[in-house]
C-alpha atoms as a PDB file:
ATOM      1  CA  UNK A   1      46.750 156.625 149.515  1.00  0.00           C
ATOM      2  CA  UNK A   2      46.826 158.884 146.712  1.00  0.00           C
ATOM      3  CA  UNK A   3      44.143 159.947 145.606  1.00  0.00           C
ATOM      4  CA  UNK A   4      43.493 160.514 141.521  1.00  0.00           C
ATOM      5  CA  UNK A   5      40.301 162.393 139.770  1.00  0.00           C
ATOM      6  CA  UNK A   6      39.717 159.592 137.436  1.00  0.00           C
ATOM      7  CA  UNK A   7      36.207 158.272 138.430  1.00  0.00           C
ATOM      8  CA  UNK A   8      37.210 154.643 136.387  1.00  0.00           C
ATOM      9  CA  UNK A   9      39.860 154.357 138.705  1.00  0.00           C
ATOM     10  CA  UNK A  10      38.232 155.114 141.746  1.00  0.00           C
ATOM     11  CA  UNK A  11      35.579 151.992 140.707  1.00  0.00           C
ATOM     12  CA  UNK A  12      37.989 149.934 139.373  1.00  0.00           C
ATOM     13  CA  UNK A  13      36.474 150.169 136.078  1.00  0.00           C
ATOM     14  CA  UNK A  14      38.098 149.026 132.416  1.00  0.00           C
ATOM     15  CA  UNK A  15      37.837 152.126 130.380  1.00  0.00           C
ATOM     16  CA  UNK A  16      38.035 151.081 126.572  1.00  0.00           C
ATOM     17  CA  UNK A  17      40.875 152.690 125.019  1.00  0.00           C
ATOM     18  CA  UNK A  18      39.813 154.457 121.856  1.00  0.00           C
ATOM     19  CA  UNK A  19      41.572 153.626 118.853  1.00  0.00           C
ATOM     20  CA  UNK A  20      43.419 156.055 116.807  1.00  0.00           C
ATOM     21  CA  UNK A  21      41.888 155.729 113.298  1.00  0.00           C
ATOM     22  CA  UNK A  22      44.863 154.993 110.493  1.00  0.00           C
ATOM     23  CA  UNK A  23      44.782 158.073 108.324  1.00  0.00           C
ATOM     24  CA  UNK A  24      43.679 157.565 104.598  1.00  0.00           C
ATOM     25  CA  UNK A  25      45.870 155.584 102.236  1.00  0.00           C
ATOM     26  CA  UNK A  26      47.824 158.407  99.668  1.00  0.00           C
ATOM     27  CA  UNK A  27      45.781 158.319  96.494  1.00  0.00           C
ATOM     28  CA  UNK A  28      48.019 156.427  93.509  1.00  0.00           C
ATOM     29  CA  UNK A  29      48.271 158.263  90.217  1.00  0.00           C
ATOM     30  CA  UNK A  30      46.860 155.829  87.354  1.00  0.00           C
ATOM     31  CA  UNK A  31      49.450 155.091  84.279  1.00  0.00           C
ATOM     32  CA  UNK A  32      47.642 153.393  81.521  1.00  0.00           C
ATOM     33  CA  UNK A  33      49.350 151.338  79.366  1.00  0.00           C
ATOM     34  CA  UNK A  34      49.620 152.071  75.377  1.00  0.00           C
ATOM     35  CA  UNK A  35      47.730 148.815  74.645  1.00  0.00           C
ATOM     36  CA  UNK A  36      45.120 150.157  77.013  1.00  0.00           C
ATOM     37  CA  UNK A  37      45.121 153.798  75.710  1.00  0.00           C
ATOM     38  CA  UNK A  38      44.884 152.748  72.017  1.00  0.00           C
ATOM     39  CA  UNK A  39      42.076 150.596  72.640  1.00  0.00           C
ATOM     40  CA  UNK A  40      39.765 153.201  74.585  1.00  0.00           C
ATOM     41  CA  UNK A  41      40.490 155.739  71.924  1.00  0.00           C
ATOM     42  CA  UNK A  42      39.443 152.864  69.125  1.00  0.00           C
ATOM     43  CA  UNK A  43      36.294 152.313  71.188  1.00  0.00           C
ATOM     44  CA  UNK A  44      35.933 156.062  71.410  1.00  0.00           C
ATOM     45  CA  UNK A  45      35.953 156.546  68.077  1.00  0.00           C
ATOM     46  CA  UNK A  46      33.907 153.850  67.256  1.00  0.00           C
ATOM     47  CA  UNK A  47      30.942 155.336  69.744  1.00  0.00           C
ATOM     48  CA  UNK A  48      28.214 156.629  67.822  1.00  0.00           C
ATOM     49  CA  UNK A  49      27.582 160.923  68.874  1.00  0.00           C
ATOM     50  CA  UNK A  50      25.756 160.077  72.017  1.00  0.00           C
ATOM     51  CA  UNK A  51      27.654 157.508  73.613  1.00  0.00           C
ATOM     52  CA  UNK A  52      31.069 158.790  73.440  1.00  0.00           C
ATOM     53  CA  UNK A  53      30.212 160.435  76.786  1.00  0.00           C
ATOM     54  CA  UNK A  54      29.400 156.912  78.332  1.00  0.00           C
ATOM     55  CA  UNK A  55      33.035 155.652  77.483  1.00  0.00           C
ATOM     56  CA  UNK A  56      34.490 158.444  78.968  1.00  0.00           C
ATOM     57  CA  UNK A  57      32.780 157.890  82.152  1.00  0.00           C
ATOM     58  CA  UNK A  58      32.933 154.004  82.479  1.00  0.00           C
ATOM     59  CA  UNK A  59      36.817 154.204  82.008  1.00  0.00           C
ATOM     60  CA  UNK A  60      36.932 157.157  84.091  1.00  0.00           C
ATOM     61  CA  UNK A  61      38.678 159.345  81.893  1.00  0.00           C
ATOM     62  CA  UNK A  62      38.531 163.087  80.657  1.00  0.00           C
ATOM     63  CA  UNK A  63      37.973 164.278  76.867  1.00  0.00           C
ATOM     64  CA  UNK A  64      41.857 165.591  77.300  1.00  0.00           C
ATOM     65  CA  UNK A  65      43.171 162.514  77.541  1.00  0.00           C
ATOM     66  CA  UNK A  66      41.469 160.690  74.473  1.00  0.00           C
ATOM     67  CA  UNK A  67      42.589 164.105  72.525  1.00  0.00           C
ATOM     68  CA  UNK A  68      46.069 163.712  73.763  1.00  0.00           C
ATOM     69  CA  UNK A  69      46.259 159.691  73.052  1.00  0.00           C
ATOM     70  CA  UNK A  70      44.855 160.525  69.640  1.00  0.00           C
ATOM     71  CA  UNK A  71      47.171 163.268  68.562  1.00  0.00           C
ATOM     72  CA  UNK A  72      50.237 160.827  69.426  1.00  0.00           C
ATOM     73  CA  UNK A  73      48.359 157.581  68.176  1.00  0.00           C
ATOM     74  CA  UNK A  74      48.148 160.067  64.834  1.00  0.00           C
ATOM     75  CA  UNK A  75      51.586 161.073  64.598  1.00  0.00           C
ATOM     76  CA  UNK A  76      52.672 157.896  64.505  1.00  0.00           C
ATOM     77  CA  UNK A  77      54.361 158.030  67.640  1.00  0.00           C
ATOM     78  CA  UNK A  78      53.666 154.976  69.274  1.00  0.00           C
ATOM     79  CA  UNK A  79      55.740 155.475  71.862  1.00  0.00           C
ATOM     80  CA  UNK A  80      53.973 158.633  72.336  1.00  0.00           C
ATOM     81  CA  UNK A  81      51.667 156.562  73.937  1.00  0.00           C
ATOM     82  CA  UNK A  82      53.467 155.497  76.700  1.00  0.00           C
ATOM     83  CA  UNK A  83      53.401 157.218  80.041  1.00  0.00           C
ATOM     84  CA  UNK A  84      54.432 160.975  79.311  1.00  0.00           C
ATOM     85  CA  UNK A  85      55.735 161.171  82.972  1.00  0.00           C
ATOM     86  CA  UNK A  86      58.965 158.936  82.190  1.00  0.00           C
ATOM     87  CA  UNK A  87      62.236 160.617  81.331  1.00  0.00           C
ATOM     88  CA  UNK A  88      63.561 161.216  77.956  1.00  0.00           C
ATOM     89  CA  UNK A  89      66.363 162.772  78.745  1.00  0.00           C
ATOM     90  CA  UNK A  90      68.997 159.381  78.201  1.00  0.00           C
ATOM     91  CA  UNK A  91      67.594 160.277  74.532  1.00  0.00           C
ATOM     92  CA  UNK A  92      70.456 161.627  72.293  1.00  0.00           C
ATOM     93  CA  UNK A  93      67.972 163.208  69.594  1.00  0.00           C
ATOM     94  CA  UNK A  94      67.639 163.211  66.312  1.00  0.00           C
ATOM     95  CA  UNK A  95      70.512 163.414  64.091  1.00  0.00           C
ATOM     96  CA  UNK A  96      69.368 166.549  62.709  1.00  0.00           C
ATOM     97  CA  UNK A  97      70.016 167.991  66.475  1.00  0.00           C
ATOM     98  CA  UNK A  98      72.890 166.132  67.006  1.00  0.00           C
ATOM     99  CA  UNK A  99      74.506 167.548  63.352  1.00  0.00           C
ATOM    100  CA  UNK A 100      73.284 170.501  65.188  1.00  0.00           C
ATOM    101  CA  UNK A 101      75.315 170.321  68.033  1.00  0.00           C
ATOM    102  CA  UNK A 102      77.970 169.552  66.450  1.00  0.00           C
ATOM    103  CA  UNK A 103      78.286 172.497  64.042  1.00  0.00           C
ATOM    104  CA  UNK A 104      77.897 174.733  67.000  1.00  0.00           C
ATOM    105  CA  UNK A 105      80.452 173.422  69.091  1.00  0.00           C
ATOM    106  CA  UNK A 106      82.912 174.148  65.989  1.00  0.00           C
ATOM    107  CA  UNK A 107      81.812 177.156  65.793  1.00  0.00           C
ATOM    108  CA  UNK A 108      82.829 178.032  69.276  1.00  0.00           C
ATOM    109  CA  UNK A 109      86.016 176.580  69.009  1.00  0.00           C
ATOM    110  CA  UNK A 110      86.742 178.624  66.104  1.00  0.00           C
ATOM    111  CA  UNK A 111      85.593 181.538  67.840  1.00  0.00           C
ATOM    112  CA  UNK A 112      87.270 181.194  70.705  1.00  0.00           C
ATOM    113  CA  UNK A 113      90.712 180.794  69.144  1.00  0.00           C
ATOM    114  CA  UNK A 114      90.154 183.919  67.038  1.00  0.00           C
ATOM    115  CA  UNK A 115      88.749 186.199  70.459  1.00  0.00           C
ATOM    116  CA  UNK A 116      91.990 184.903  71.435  1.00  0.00           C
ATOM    117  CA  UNK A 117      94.341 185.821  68.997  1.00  0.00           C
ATOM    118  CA  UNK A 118      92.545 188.782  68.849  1.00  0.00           C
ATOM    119  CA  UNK A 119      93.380 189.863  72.264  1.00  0.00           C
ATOM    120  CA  UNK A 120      97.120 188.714  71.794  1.00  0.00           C
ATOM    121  CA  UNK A 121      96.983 190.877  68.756  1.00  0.00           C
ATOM    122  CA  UNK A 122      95.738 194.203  71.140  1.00  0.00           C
ATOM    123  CA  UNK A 123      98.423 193.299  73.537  1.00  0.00           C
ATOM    124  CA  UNK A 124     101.244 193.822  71.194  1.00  0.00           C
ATOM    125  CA  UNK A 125      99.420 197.252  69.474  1.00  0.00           C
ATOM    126  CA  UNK A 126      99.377 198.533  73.040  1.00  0.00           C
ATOM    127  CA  UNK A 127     102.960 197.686  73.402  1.00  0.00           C
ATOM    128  CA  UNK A 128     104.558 199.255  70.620  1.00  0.00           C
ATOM    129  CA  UNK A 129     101.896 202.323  70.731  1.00  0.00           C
ATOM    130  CA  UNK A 130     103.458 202.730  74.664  1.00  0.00           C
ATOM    131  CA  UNK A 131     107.411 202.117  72.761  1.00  0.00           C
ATOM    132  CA  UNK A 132     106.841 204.267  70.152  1.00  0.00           C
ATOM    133  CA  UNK A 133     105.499 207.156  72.998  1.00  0.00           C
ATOM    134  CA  UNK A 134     108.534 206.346  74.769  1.00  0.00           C
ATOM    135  CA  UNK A 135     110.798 206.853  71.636  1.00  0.00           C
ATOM    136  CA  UNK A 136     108.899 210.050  70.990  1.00  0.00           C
ATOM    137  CA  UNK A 137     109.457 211.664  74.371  1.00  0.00           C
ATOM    138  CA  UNK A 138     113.343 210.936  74.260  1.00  0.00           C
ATOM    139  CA  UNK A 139     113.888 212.453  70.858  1.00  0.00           C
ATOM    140  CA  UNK A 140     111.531 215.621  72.063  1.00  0.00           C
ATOM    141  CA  UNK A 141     113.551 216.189  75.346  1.00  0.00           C
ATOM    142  CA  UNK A 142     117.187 215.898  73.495  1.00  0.00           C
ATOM    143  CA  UNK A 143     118.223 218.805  70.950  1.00  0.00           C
ATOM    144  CA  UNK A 144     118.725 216.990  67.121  1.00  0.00           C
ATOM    145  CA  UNK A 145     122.366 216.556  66.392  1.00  0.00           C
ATOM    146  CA  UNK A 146     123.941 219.499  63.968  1.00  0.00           C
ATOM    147  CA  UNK A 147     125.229 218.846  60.776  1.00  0.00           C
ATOM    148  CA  UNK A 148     128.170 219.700  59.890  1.00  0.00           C
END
């Protein structure tokens, strides 16, 4: 027989097993909607000095976010209302930027084109400065032809 140090076993008793508790849920970030966020900041608004506290709390919100929603509701940016998390980068801009853009990529194809002839331009001075060395050296070395 082999013989164990487990006292349930050895009395043939039923040891509950003890269950694992699951681990908290991850916490969900809120998104409010811009229906949602322009109505708190109308009721907001609408609180007289004392109570404006009271909406904050009840909705569960932060003075930072009715500033925020306000400054976009007063831009006029209605869209500034919607959840600041999403992407914007599909946007192409305004067409102020995009004239913008376009200038400056002119630009550096015109710059580009003149860096290059400007190098082409070096290349050759090089050249004919090394030729014209070359035809100086030969005429030094050689005695000038006399006149007769």
């Amino acid at each position: 027989m082999i013989s164990s140090n487990s006292s349930a076993e050895e009395t043939d008793e039923v040891v509950p097993e003890t269950a694992v508790p699951d681990p908290a849920p991850r916490p969900v970030r809120r998104a409010f909607t811009a229906a949602y966020r322009l109505a708190v900041v109308k009721e907001y608004e609408a609180a007289p000095r004392g109570e404006k506290g009271a909406v904050l709390r009840r909705e569960g919100l932060y003075h930072s976010h009715i500033k925020e929603w306000t400054a976009a509701r007063d831009a006029g940016a209605r869209s500034g209302l919607a959840d600041a998390r999403i992407s914007t980068k599909g946007s192409k801009g305004s067409a102020k930027d995009r004239g913008e853009v376009e200038r400056l990529r002119a630009q550096n194809v015109r710059l580009t084109a003149q860096l290059t002839q400007t190098r082409t331009a070096l290349d050759i001075m090089g050249k004919a400065h090394e030729l014209l060395e070359m035809l100086s050296e030969s005429t030094d070395t050689q005695a000038p032809p006399k006149r007769s």
